[in-house]
C-alpha atoms as a PDB file:
ATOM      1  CA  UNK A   1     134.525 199.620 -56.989  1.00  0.00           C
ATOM      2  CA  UNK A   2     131.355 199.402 -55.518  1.00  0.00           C
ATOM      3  CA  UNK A   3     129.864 198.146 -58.201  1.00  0.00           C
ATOM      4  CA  UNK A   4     132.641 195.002 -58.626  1.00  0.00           C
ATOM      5  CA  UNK A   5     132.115 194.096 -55.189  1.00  0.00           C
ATOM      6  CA  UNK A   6     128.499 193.935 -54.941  1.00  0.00           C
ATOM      7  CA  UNK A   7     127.597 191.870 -58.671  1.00  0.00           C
ATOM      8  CA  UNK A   8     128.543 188.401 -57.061  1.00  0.00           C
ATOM      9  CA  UNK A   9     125.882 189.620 -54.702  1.00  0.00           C
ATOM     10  CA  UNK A  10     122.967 190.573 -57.049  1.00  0.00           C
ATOM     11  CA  UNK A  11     123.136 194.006 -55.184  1.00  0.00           C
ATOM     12  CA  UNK A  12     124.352 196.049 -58.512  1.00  0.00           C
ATOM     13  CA  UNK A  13     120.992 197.283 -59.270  1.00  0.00           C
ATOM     14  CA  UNK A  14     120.398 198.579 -55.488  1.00  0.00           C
ATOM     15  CA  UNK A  15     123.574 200.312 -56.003  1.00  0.00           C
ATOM     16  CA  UNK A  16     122.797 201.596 -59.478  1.00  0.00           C
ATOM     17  CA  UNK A  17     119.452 203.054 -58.161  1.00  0.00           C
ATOM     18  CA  UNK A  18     120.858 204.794 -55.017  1.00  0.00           C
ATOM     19  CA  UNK A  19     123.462 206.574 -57.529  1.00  0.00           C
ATOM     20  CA  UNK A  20     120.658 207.449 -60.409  1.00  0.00           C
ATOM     21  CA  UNK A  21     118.549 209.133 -57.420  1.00  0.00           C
ATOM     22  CA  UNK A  22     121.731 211.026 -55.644  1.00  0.00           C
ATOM     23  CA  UNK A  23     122.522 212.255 -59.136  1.00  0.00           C
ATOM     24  CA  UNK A  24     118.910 213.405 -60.004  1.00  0.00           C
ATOM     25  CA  UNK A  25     118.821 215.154 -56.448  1.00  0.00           C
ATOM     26  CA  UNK A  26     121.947 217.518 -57.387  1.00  0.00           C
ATOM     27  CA  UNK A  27     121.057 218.441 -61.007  1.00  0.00           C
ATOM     28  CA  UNK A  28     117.679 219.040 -59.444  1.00  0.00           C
ATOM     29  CA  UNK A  29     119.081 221.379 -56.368  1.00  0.00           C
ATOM     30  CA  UNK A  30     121.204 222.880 -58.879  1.00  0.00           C
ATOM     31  CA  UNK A  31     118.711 223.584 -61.261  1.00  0.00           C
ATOM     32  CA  UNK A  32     116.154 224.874 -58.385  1.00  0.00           C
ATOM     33  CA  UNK A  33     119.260 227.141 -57.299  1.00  0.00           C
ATOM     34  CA  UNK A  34     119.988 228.763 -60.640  1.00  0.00           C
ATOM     35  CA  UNK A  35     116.089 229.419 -61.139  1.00  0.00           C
ATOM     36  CA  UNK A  36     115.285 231.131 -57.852  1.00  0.00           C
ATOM     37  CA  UNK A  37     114.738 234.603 -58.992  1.00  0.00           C
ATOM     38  CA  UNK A  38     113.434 238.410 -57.349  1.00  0.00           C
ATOM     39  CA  UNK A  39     112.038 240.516 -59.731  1.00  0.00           C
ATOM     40  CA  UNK A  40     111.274 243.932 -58.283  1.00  0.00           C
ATOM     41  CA  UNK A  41     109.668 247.406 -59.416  1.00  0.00           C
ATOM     42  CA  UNK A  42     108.394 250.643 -57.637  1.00  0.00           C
ATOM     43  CA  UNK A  43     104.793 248.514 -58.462  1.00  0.00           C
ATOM     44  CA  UNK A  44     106.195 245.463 -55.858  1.00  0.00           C
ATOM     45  CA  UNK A  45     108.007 242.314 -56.587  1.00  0.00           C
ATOM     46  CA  UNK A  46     107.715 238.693 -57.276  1.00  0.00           C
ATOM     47  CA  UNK A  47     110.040 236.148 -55.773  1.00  0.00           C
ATOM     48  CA  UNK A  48     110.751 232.761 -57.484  1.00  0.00           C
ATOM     49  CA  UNK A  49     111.518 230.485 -54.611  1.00  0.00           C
ATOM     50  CA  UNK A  50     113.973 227.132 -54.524  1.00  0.00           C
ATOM     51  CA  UNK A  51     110.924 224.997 -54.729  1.00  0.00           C
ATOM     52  CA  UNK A  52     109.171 226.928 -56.780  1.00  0.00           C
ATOM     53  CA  UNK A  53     106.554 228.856 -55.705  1.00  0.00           C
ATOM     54  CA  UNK A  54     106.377 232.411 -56.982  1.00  0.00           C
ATOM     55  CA  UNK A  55     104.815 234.874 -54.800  1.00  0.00           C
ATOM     56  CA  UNK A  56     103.494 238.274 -55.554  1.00  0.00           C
ATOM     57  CA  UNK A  57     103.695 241.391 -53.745  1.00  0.00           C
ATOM     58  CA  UNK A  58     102.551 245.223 -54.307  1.00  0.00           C
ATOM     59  CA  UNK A  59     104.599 247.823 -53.554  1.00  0.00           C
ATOM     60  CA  UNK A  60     101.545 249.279 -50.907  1.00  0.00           C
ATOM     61  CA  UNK A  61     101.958 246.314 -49.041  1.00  0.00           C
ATOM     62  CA  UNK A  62     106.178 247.195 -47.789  1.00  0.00           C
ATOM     63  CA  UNK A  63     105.722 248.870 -44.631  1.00  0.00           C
ATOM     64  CA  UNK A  64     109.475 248.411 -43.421  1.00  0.00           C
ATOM     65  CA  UNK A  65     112.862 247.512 -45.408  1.00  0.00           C
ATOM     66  CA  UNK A  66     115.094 246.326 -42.166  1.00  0.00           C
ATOM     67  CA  UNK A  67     118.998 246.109 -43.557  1.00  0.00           C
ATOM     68  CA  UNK A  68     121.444 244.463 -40.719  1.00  0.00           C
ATOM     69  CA  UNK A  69     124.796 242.554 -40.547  1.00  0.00           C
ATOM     70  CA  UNK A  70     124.816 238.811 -39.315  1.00  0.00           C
ATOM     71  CA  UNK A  71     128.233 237.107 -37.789  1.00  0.00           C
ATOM     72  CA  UNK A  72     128.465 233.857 -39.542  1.00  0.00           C
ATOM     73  CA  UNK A  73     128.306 230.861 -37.140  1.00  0.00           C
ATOM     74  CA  UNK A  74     131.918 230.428 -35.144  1.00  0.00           C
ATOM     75  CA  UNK A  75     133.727 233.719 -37.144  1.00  0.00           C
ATOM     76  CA  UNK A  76     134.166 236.821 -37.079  1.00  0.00           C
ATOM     77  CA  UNK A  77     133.078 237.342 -40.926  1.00  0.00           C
ATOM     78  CA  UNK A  78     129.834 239.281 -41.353  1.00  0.00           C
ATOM     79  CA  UNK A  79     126.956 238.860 -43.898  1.00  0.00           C
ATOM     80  CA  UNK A  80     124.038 241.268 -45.410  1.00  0.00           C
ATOM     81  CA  UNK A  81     120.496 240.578 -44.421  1.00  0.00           C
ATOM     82  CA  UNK A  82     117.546 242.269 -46.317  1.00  0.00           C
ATOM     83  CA  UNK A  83     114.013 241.749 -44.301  1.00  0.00           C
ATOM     84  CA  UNK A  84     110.796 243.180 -45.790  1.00  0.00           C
ATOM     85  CA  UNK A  85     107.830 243.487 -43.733  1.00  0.00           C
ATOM     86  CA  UNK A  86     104.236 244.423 -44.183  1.00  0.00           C
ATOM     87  CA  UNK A  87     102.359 246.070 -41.844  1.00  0.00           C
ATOM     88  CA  UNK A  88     101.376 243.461 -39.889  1.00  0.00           C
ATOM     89  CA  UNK A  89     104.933 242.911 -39.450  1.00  0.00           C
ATOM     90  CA  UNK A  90     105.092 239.560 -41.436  1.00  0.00           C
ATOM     91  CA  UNK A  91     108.617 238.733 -43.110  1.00  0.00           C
ATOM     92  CA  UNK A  92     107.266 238.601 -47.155  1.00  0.00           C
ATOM     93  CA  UNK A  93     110.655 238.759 -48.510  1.00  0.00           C
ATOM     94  CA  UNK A  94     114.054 237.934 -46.912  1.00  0.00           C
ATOM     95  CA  UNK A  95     117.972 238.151 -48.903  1.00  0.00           C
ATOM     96  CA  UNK A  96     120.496 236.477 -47.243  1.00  0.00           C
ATOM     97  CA  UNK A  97     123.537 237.916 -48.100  1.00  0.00           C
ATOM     98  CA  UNK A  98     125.041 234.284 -48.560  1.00  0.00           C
ATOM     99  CA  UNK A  99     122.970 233.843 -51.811  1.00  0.00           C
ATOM    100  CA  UNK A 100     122.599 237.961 -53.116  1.00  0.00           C
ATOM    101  CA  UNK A 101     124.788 240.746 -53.294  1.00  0.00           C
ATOM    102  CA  UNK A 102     124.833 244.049 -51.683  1.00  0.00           C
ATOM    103  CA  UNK A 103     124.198 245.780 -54.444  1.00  0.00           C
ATOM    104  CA  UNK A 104     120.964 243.616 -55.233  1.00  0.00           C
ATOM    105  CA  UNK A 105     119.671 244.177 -51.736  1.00  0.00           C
ATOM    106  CA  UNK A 106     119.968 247.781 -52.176  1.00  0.00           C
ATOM    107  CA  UNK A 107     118.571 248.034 -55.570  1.00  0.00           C
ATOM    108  CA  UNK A 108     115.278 246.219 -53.818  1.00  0.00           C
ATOM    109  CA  UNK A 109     115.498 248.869 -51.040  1.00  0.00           C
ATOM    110  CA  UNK A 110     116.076 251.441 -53.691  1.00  0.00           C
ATOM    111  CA  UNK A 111     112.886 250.456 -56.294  1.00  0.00           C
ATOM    112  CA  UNK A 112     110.673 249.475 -53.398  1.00  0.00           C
ATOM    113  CA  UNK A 113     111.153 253.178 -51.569  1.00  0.00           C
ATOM    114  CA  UNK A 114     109.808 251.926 -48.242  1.00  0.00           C
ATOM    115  CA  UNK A 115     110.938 253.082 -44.714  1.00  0.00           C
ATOM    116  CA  UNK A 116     114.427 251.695 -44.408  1.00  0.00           C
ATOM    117  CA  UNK A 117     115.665 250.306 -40.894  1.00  0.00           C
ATOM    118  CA  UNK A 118     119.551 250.143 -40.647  1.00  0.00           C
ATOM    119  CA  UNK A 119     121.030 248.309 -37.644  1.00  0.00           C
ATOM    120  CA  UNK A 120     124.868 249.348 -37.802  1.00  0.00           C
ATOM    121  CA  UNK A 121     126.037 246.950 -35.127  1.00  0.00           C
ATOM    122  CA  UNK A 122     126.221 242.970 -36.303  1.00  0.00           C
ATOM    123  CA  UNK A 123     124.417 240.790 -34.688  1.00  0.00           C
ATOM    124  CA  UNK A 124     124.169 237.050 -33.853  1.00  0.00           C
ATOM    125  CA  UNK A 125     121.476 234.588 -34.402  1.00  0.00           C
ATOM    126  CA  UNK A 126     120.703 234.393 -31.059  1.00  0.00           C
ATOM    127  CA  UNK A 127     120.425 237.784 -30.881  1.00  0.00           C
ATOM    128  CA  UNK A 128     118.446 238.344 -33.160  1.00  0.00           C
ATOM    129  CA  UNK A 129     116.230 235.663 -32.238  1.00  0.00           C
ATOM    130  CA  UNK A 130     115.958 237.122 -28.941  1.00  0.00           C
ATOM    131  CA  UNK A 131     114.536 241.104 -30.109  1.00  0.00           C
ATOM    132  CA  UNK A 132     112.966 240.237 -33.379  1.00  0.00           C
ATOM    133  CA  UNK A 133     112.118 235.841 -33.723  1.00  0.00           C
ATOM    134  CA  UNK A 134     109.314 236.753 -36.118  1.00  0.00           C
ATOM    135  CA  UNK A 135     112.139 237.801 -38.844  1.00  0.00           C
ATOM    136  CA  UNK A 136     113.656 234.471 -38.993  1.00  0.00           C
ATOM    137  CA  UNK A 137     112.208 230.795 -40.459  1.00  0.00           C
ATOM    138  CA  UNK A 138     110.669 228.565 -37.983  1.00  0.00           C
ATOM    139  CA  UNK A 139     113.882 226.523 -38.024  1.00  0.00           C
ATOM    140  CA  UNK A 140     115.562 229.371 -36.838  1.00  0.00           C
ATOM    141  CA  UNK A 141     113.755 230.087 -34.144  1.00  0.00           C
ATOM    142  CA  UNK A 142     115.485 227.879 -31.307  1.00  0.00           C
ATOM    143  CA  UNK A 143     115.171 228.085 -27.537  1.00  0.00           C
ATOM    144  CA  UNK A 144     118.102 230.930 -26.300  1.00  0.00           C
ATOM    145  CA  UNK A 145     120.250 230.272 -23.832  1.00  0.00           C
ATOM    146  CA  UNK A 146     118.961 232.120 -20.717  1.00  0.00           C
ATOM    147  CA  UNK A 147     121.181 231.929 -17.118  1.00  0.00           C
ATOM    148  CA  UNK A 148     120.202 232.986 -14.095  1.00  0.00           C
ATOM    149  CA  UNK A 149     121.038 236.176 -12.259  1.00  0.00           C
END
């Protein structure tokens, strides 16, 4: 339809374009999706990222394997998280447990045989934000909420 109403326009090919680029976009985010890989070993792991980048990792760098539960924003539905630090307590490998199963977050804690940290209770975002920021991305990492007492 859009395309009938913008030919006595000469706008077609504007409209062409913008639908050639929106396609490319998906078949690229789904192939970067079905290509983002962890490969892990009791020698370390290598992690295939969306964009990308692979990144390497011995096993003598883990220093802590932290395992929690997140609440999903506005429910009261729960997801895995899977943080591995090194010593210097630098995040070099984070599953969300939108994207990876349980069982593949504890086959990483399992091959990597680190010190394992398991918070029981689930936490939110801003709670998490607020006794451990460096675990999160930079985009997570948002002002909390603080009133006065």
């Amino acid at each position: 339809m859009l395309y009938w109403l913008t030919i006595p326009h000469d706008l077609w090919l504007l409209v062409a374009l913008s639908q050639l680029l929106a396609t490319a976009l998906i078949f690229y985010g789904v192939y970067a999706h079905r290509h983002t890989s962890i490969h892990v070993s009791h020698r370390g792991f290598s992690e295939r990222g969306f964009f990308g980048r692979t990144t390497q990792h011995a096993a003598a760098e883990v220093d802590t394997i932290i395992f929690l539960e997140m609440y999903q924003s506005d429910t009261l539905d729960t997801y895995a998280q899977l943080f591995v630090t090194e010593k210097s307590g630098k995040v070099i490998l984070r599953m969300r447990g939108q994207f990876w199963a349980r069982a593949d977050m504890e086959m990483v804690v399992e091959e990597l045989a680190a010190p394992v940290v398991r918070i029981n209770a689930p936490m939110t975002l801003n709670e998490l934000n607020r006794i451990s920021p460096e675990l999160l991305y930079w985009f997570e990492r948002r002002p909390v909420s603080r009133s006065a007492s």
